[in-house]
C-alpha atoms as a PDB file:
ATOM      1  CA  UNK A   1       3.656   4.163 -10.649  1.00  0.00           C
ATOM      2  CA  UNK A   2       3.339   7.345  -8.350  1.00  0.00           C
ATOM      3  CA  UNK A   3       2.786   7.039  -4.054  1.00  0.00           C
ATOM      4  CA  UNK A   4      -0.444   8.686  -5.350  1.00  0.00           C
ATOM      5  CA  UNK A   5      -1.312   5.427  -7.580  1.00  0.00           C
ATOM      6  CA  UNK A   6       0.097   3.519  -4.667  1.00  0.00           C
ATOM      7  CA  UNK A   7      -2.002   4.419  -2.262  1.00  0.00           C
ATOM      8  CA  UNK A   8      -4.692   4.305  -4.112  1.00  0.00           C
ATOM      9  CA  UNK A   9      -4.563   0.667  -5.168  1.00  0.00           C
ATOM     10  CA  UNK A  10      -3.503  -0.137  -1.424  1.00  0.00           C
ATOM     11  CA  UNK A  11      -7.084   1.305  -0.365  1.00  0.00           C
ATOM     12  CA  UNK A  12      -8.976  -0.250  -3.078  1.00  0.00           C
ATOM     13  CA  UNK A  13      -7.499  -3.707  -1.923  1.00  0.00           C
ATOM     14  CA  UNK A  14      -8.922  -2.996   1.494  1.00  0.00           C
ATOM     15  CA  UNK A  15     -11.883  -2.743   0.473  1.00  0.00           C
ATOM     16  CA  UNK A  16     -12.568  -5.678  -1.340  1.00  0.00           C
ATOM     17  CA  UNK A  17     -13.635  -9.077  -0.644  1.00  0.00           C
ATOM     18  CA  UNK A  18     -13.392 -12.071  -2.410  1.00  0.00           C
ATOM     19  CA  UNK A  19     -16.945 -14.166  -2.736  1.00  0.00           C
ATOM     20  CA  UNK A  20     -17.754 -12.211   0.635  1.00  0.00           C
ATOM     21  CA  UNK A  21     -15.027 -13.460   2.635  1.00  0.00           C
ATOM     22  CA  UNK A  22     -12.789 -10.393   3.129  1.00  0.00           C
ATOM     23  CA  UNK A  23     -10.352 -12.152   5.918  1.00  0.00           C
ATOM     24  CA  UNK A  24      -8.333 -13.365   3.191  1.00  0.00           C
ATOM     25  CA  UNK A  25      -5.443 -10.693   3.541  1.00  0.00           C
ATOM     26  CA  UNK A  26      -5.231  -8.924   7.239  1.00  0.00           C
ATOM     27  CA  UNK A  27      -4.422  -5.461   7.083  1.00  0.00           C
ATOM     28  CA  UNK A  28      -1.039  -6.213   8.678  1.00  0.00           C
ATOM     29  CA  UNK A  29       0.029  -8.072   5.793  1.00  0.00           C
ATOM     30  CA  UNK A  30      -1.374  -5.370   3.247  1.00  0.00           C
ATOM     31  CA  UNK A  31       0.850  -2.765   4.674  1.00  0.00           C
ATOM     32  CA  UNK A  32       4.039  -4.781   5.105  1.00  0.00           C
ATOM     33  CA  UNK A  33       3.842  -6.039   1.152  1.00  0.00           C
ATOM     34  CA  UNK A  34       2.307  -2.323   0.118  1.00  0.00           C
ATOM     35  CA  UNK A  35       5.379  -1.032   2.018  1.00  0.00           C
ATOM     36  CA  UNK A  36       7.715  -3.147   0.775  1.00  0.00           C
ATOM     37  CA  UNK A  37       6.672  -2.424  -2.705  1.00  0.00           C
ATOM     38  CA  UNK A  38       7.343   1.016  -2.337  1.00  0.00           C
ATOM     39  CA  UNK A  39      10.516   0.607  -0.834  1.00  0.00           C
ATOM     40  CA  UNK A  40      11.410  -1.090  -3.799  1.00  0.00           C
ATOM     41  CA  UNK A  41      10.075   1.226  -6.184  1.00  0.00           C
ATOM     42  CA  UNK A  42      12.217   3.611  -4.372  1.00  0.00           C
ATOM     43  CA  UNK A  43       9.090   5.840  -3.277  1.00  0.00           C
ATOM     44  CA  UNK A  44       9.413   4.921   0.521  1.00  0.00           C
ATOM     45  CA  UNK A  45      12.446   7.237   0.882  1.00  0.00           C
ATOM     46  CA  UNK A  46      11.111  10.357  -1.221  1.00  0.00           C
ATOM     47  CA  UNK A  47       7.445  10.049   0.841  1.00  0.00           C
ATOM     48  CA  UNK A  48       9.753  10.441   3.933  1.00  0.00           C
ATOM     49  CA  UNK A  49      11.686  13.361   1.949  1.00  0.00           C
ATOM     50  CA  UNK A  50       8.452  14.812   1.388  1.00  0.00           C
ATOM     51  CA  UNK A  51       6.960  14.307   4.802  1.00  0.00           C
ATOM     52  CA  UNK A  52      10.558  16.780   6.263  1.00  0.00           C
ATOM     53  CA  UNK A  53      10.001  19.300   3.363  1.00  0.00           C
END
């Protein structure tokens, strides 16, 4: 899964609602579980190599 997909699928989620009620995940917690899924996909440390280039 690329940053690209990543991303992606993190803004979808934002988006969303669930039977109207869309306070079910903040967006503090979407970042901090988004993040940490990239971190452990490894991609948090090439987006900052990219970021330098």
């Amino acid at each position: 899964m690329s940053a690209d997909q990543i991303n992606s699928f993190e803004k979808g989620l934002r988006q969303q609602d669930v039977n109207g009620n869309v306070s079910l995940i903040t967006n503090d917690q979407l970042s901090i579980g988004t993040k940490s899924l990239k971190m452990n996909l490894g991609l948090e440390q090439r987006l900052k190599e990219k970021a330098f280039k």
